[in-house]
PDB file of N, CA and C in Angstrom:
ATOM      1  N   UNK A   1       0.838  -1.179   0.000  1.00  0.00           N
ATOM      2  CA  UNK A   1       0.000   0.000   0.000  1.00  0.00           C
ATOM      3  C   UNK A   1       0.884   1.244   0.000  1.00  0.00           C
ATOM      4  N   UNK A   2       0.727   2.408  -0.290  1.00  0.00           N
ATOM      5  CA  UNK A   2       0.990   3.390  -1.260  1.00  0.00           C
ATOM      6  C   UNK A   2       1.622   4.115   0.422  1.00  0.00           C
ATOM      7  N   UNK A   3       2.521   4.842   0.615  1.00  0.00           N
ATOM      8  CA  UNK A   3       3.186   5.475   1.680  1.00  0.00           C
ATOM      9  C   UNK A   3       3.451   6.768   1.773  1.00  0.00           C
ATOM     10  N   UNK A   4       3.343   7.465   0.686  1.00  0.00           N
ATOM     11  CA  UNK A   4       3.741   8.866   0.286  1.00  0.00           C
ATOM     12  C   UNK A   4       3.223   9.864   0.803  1.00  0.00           C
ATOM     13  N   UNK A   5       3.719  10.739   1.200  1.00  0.00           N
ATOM     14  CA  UNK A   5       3.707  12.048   1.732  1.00  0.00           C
ATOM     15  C   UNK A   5       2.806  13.057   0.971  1.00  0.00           C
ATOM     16  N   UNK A   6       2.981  12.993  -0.423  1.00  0.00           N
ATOM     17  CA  UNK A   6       2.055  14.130  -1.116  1.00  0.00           C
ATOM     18  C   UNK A   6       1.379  13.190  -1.940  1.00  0.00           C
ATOM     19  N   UNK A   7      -0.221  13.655  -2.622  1.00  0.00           N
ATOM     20  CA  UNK A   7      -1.198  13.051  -3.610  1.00  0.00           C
ATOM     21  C   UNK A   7      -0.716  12.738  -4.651  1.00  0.00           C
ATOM     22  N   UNK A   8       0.160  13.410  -5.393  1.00  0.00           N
ATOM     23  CA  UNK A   8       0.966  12.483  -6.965  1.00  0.00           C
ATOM     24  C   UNK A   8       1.524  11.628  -6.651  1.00  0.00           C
ATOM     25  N   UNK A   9       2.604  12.096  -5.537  1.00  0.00           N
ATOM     26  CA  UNK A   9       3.126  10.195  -5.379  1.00  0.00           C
ATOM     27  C   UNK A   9       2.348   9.617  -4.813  1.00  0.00           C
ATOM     28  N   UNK A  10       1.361   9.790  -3.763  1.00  0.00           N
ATOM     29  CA  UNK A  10       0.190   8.295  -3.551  1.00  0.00           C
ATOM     30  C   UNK A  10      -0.155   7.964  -4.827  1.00  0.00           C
ATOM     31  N   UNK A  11      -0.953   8.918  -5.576  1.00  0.00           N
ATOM     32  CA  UNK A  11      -1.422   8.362  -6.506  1.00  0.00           C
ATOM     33  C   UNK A  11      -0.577   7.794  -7.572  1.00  0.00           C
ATOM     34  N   UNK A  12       0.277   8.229  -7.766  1.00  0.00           N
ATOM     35  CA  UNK A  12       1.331   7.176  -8.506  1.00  0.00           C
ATOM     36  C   UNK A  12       1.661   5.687  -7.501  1.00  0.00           C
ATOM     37  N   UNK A  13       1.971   5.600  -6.904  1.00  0.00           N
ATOM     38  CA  UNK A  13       2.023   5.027  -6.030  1.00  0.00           C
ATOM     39  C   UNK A  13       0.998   3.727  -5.988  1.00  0.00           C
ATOM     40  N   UNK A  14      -0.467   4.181  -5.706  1.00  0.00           N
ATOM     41  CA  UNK A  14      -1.468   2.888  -5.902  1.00  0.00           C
ATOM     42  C   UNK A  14      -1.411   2.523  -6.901  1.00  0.00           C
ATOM     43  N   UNK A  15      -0.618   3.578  -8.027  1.00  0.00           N
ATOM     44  CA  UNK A  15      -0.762   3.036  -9.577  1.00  0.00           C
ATOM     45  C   UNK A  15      -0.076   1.814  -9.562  1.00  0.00           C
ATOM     46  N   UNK A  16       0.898   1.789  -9.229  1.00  0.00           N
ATOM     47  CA  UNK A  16       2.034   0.227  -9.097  1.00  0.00           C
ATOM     48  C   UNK A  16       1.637  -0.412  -8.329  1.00  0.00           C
ATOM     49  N   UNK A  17       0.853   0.238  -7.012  1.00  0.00           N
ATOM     50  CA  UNK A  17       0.184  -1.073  -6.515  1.00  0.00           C
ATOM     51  C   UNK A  17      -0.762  -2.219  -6.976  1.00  0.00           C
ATOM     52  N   UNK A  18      -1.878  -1.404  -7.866  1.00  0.00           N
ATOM     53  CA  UNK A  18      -2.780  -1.596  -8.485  1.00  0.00           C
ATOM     54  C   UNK A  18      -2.038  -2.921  -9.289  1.00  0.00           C
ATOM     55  N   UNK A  19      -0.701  -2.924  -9.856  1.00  0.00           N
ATOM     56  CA  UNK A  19      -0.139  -3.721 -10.719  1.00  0.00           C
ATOM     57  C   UNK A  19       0.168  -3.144 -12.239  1.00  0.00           C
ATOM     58  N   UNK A  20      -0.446  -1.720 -12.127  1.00  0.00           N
ATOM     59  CA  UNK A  20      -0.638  -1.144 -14.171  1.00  0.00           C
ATOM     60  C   UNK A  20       1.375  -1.058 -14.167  1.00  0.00           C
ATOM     61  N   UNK A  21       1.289  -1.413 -15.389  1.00  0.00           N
ATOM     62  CA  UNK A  21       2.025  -1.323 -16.249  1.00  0.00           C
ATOM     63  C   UNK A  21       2.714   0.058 -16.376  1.00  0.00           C
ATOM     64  N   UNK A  22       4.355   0.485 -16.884  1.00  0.00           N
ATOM     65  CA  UNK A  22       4.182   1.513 -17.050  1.00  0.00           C
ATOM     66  C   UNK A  22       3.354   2.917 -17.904  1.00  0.00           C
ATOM     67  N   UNK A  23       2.936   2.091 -19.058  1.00  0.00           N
ATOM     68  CA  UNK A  23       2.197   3.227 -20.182  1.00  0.00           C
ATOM     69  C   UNK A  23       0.734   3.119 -19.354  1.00  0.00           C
ATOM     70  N   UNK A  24       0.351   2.422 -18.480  1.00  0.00           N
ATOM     71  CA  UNK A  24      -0.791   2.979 -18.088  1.00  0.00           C
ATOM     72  C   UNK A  24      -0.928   3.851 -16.976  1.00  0.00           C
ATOM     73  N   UNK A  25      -0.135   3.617 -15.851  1.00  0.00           N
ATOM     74  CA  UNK A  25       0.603   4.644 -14.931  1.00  0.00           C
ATOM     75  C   UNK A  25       0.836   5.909 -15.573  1.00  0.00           C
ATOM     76  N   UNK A  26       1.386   6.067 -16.877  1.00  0.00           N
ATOM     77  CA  UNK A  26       1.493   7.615 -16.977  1.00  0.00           C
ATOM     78  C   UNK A  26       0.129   7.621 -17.877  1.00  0.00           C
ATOM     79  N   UNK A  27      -0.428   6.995 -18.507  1.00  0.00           N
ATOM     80  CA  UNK A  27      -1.827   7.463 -19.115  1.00  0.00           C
ATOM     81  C   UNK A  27      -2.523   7.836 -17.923  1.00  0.00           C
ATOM     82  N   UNK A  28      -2.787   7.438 -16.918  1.00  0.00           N
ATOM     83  CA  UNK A  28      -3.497   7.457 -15.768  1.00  0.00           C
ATOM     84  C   UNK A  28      -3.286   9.080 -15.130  1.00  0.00           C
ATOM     85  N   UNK A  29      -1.422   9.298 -14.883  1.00  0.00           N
ATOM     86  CA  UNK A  29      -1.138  10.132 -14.154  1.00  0.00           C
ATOM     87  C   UNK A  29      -1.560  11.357 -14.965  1.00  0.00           C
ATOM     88  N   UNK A  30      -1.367  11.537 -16.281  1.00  0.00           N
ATOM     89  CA  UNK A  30      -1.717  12.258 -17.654  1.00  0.00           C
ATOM     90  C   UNK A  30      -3.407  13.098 -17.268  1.00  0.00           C
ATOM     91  N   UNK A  31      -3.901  11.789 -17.718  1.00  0.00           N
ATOM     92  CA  UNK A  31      -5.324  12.379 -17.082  1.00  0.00           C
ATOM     93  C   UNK A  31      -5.839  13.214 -15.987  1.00  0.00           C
ATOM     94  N   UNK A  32      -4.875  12.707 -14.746  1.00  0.00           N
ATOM     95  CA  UNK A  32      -5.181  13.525 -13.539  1.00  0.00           C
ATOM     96  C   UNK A  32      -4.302  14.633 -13.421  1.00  0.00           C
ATOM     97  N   UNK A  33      -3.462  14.698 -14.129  1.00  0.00           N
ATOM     98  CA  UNK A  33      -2.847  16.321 -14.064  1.00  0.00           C
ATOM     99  C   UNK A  33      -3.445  17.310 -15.288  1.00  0.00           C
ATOM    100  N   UNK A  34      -4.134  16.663 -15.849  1.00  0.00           N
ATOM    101  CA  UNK A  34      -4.895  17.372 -17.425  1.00  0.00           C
ATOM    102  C   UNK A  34      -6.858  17.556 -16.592  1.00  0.00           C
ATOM    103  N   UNK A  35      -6.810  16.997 -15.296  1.00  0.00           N
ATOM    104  CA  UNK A  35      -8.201  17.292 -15.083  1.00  0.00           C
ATOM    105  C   UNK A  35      -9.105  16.375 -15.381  1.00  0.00           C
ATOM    106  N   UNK A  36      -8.679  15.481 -16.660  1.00  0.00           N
ATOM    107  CA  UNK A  36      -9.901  14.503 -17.433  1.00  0.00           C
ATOM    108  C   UNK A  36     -10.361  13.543 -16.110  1.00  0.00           C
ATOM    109  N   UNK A  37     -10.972  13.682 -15.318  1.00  0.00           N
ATOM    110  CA  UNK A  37     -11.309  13.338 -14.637  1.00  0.00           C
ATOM    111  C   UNK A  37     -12.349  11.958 -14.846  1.00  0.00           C
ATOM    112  N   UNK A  38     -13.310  12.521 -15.520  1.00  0.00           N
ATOM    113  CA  UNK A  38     -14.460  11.601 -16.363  1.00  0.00           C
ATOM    114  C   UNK A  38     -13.477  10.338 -16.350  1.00  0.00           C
ATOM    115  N   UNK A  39     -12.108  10.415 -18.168  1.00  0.00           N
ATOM    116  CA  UNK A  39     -11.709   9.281 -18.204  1.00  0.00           C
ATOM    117  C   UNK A  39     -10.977   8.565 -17.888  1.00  0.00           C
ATOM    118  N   UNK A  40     -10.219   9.423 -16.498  1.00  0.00           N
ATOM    119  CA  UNK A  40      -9.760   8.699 -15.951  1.00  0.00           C
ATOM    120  C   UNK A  40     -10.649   7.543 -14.818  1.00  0.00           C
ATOM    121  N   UNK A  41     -11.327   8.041 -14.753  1.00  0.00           N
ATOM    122  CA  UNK A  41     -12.661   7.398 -13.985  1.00  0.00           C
ATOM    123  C   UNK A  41     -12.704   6.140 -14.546  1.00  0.00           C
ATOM    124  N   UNK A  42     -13.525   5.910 -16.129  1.00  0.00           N
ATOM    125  CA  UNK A  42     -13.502   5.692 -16.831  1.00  0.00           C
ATOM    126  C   UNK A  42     -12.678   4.492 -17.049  1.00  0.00           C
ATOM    127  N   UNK A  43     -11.258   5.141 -17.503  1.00  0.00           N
ATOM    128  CA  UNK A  43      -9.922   3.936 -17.698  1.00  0.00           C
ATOM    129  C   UNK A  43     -10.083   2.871 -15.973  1.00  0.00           C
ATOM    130  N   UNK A  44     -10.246   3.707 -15.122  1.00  0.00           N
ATOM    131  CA  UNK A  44     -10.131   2.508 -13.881  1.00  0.00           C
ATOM    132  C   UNK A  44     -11.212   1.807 -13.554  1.00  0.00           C
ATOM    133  N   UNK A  45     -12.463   2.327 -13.589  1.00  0.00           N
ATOM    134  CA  UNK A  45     -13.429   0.903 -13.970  1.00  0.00           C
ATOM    135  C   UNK A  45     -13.445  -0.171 -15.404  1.00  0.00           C
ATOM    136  N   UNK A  46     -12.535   0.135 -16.122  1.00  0.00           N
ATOM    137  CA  UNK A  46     -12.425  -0.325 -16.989  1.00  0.00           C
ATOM    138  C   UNK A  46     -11.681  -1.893 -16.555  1.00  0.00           C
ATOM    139  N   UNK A  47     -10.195  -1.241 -16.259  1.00  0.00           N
ATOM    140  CA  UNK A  47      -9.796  -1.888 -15.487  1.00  0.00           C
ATOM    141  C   UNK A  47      -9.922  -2.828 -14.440  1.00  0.00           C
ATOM    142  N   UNK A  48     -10.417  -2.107 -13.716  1.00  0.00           N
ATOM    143  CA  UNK A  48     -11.338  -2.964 -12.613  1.00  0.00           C
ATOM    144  C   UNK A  48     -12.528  -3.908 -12.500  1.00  0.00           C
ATOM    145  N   UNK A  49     -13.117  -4.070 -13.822  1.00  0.00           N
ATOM    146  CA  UNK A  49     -13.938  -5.279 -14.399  1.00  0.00           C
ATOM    147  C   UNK A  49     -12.995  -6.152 -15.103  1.00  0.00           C
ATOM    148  N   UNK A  50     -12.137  -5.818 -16.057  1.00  0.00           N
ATOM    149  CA  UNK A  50     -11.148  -6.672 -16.417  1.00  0.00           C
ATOM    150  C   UNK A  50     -10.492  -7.671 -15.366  1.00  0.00           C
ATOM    151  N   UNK A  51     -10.218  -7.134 -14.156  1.00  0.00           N
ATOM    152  CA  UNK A  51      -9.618  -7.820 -13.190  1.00  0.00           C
ATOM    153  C   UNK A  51     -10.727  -8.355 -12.250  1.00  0.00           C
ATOM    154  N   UNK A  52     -11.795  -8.471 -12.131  1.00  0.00           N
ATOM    155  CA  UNK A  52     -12.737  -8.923 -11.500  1.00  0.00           C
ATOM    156  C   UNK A  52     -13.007 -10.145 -12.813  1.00  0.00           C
ATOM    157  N   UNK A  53     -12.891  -9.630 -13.790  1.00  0.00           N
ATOM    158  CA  UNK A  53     -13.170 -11.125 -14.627  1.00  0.00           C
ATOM    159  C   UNK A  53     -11.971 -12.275 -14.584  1.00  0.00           C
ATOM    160  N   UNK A  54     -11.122 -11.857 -14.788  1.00  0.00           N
ATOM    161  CA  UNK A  54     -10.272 -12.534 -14.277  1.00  0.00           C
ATOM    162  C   UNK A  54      -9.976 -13.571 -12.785  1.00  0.00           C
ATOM    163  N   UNK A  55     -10.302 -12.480 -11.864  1.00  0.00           N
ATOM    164  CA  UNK A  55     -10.515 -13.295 -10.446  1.00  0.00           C
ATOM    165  C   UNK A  55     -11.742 -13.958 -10.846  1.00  0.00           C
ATOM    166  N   UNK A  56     -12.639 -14.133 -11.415  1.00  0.00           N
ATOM    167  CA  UNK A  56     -14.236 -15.343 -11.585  1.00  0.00           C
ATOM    168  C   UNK A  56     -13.482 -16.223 -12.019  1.00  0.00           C
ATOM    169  N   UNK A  57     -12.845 -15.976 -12.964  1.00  0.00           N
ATOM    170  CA  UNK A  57     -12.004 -17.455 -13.804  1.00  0.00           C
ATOM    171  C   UNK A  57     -10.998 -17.970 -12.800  1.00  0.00           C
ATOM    172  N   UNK A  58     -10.348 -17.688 -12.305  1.00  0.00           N
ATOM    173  CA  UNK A  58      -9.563 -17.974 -11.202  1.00  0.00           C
ATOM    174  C   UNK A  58     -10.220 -18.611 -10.096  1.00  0.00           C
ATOM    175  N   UNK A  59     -11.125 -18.132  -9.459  1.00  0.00           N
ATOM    176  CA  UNK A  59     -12.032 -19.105  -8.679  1.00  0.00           C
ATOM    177  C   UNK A  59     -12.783 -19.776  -9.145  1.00  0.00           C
ATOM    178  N   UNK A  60     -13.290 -20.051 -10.323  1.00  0.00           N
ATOM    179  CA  UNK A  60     -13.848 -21.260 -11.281  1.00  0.00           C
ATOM    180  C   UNK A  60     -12.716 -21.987 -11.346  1.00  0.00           C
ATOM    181  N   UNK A  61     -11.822 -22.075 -11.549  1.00  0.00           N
ATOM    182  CA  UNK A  61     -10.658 -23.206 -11.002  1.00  0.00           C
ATOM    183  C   UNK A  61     -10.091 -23.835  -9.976  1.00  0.00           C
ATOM    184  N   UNK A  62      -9.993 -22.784  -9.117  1.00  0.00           N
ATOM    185  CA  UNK A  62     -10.229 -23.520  -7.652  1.00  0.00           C
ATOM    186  C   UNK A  62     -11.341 -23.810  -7.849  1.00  0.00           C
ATOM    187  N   UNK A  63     -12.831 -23.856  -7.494  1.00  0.00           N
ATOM    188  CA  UNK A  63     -13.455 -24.311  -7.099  1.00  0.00           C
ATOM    189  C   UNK A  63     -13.576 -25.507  -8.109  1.00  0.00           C
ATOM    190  N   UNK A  64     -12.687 -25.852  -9.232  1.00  0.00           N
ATOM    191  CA  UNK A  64     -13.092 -27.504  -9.843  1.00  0.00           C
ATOM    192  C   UNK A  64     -11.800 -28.042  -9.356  1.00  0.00           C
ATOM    193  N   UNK A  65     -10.763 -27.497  -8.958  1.00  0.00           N
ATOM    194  CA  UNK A  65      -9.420 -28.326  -8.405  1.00  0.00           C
ATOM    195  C   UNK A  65      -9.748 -28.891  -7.150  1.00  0.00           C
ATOM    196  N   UNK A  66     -10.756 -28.273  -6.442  1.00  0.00           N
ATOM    197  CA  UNK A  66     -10.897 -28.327  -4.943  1.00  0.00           C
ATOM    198  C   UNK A  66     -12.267 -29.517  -5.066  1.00  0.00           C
ATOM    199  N   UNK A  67     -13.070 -29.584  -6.190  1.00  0.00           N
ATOM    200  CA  UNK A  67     -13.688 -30.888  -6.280  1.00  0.00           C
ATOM    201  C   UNK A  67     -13.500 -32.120  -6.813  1.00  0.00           C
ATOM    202  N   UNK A  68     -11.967 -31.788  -7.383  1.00  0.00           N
ATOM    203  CA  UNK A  68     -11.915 -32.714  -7.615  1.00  0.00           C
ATOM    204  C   UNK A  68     -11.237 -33.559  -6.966  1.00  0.00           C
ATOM    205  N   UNK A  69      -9.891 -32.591  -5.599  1.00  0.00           N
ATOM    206  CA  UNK A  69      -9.639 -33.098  -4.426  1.00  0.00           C
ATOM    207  C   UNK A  69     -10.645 -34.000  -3.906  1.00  0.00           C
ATOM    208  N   UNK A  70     -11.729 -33.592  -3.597  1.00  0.00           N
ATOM    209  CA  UNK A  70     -12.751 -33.695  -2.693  1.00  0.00           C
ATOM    210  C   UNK A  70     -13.166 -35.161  -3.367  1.00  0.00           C
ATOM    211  N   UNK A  71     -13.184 -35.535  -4.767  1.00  0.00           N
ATOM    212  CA  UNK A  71     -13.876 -36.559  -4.958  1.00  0.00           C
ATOM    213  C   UNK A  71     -12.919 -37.454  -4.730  1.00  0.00           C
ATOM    214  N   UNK A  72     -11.200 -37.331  -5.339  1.00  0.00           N
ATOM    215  CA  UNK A  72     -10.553 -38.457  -5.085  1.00  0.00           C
ATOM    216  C   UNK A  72     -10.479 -38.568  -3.273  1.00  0.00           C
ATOM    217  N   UNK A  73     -10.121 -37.830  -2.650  1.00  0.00           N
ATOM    218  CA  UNK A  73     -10.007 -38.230  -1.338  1.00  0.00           C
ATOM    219  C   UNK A  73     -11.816 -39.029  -0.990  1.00  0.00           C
ATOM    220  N   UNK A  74     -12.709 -38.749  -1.069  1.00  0.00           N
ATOM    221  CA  UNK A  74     -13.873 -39.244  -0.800  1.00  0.00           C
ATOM    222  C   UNK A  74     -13.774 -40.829  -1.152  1.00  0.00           C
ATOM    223  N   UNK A  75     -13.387 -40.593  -2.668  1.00  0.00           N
ATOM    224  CA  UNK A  75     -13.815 -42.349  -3.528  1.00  0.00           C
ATOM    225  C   UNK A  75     -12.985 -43.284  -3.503  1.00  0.00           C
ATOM    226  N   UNK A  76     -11.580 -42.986  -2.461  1.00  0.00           N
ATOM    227  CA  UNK A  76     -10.611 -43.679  -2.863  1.00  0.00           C
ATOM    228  C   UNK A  76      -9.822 -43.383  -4.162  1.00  0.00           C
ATOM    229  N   UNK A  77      -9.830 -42.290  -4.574  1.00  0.00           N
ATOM    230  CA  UNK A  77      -8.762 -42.021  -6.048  1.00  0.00           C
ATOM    231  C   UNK A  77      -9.671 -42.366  -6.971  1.00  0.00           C
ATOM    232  N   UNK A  78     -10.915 -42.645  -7.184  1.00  0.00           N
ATOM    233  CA  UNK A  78     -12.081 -42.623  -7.889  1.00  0.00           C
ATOM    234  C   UNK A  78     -12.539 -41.439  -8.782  1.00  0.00           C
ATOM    235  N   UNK A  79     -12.250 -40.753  -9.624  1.00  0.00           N
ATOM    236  CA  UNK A  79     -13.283 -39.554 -10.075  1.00  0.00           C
ATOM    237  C   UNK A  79     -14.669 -40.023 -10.851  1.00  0.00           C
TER     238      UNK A  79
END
């Protein structure tokens, strides 16, 4: 989590936390020193469904790795 003393570097800051890349970190930072407020809005829910789809698919895998634990330990190594 982001440690900085002044709002550009937090907000740069969650930017790398977040995980973005560098060209999106400065598209990001771009926007908020230009005001575009809207798309920067915008670019981070964007984002932020992208990565929520991602985590569904990710727990749709655990949850079939974890049944299928569940069946061999149950059946004797049975699926």
């Amino acid at each position: 989590m982001a440690e900085a003393t002044n709002e550009a570097q937090c907000f740069y800051e969650n930017l790398i936390d977040i995980g973005f890349g560098e060209e999106m970190v400065a598209r990001c930072v771009l926007l908020k020193q230009e005001g575009r407020t809207g798309e920067l809005l915008r670019t981070l829910q964007s984002s932020r469904r992208e990565l929520l789809t991602n985590i569904h698919a990710e727990q749709k895998k655990l949850d079939c790795l974890d049944y299928l634990v569940y069946r061999l330990s149950k059946k004797g190594g049975i699926v």
